[in-house]
C-alpha atoms as a PDB file:
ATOM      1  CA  UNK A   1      94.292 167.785 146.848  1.00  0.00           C
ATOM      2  CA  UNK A   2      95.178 166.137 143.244  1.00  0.00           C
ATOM      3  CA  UNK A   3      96.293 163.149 144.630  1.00  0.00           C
ATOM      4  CA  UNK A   4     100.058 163.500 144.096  1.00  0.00           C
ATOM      5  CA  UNK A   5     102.215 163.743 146.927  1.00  0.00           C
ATOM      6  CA  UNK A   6     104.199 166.683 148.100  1.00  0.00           C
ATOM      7  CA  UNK A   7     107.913 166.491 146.980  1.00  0.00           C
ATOM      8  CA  UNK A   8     109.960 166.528 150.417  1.00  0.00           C
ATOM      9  CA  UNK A   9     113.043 168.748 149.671  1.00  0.00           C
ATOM     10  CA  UNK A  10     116.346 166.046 149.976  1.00  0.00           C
ATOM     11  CA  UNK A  11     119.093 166.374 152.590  1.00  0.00           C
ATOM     12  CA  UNK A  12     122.434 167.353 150.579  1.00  0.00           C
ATOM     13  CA  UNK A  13     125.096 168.173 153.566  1.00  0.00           C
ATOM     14  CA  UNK A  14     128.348 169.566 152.685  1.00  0.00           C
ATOM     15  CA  UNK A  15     131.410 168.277 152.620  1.00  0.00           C
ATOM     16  CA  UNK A  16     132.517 167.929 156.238  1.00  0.00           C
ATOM     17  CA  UNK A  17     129.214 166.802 157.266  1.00  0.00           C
ATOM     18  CA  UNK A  18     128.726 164.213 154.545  1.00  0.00           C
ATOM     19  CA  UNK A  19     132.093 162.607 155.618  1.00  0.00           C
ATOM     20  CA  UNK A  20     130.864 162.100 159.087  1.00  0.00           C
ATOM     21  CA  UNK A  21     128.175 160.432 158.100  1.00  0.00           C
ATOM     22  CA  UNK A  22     129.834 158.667 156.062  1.00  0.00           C
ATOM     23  CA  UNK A  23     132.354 157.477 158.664  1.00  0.00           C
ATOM     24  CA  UNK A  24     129.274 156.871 160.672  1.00  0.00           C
ATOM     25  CA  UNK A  25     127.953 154.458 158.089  1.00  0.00           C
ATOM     26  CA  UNK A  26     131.078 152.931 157.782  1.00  0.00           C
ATOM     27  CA  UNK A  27     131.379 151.793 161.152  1.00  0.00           C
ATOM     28  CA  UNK A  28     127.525 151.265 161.650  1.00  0.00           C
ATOM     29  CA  UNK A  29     127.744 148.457 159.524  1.00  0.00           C
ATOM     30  CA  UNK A  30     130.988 147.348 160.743  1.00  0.00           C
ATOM     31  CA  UNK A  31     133.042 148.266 158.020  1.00  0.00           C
ATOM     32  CA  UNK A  32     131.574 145.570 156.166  1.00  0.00           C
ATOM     33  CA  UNK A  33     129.541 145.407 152.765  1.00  0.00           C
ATOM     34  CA  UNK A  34     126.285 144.710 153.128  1.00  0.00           C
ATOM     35  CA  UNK A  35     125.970 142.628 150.730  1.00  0.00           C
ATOM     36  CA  UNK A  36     128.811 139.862 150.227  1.00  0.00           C
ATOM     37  CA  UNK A  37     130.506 140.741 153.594  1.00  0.00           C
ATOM     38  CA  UNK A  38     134.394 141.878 152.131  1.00  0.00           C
ATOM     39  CA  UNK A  39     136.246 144.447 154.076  1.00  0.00           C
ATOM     40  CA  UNK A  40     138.244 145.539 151.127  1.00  0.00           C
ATOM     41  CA  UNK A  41     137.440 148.893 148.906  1.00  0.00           C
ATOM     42  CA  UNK A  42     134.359 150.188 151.048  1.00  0.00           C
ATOM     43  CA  UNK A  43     132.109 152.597 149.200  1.00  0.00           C
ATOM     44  CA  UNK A  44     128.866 154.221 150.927  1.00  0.00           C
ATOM     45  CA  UNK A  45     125.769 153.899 149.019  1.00  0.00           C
ATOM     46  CA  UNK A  46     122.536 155.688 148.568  1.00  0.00           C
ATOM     47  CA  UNK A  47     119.379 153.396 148.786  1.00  0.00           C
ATOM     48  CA  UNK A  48     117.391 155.938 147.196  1.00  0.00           C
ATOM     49  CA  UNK A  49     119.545 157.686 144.893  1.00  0.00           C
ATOM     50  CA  UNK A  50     120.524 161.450 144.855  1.00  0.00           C
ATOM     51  CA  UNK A  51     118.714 161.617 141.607  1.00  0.00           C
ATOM     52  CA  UNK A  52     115.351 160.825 142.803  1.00  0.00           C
ATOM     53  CA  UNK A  53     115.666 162.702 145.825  1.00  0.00           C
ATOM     54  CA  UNK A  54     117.821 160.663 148.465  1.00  0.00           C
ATOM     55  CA  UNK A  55     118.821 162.227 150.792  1.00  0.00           C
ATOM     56  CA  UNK A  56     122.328 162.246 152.925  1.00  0.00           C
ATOM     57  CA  UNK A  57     121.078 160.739 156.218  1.00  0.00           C
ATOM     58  CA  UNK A  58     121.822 157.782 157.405  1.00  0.00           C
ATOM     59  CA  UNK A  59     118.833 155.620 157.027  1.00  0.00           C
ATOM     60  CA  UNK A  60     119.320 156.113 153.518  1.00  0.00           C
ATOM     61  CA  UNK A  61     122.873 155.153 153.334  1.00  0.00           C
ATOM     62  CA  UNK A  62     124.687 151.497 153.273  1.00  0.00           C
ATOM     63  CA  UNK A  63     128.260 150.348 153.330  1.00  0.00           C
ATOM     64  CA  UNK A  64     129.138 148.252 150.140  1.00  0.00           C
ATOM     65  CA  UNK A  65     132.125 147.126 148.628  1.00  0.00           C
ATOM     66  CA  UNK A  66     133.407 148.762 144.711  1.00  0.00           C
ATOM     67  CA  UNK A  67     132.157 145.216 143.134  1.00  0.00           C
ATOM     68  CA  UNK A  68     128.590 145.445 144.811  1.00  0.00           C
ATOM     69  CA  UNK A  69     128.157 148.820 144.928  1.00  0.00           C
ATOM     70  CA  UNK A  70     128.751 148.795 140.442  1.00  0.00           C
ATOM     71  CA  UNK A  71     126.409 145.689 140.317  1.00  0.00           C
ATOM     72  CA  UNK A  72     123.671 147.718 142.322  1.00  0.00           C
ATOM     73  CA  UNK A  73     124.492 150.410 139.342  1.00  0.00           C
ATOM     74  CA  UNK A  74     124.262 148.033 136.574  1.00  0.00           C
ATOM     75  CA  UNK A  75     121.560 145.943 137.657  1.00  0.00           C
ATOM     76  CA  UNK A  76     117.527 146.419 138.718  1.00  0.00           C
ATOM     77  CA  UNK A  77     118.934 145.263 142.681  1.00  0.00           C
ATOM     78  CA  UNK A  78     117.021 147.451 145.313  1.00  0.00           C
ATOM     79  CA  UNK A  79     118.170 147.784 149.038  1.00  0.00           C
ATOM     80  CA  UNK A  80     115.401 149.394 150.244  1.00  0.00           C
END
């Protein structure tokens, strides 16, 4: 072995699927942001982005709100 790790593939569900889980997040965490607590303009977030192979399960996802969920964007904050 060369020491570097076999890429796993990510979990990308469709549509439907993805808005169960998403609904599933949503009221996991009490349709609440994770971070500052507001109920208002809910987003679902992926701890480990799509781009570096997140997947869409539900360990990877969090409920935040539109203001949290941009500063996660904009800023070096991890939620892992």
């Amino acid at each position: 072995m060369n020491g570097v790790g076999s890429k796993q593939p990510r979990l990308r569900l469709d549509a439907d699927s993805y808005a169960q889980v998403y609904k599933q997040v949503l009221e996991r965490d009490s349709w609440r942001c994770q971070l500052c607590g507001s109920m208002k303009s809910l987003q679902v977030h992926h701890k480990r982005l799509r781009s570096h192979s997140g997947g869409d399960f539900e360990d990877n996802l969090i409920t935040l709100c539109d203001h949290c969920h941009r500063l996660t964007h904009s800023t070096a904050l991890s939620l892992r």
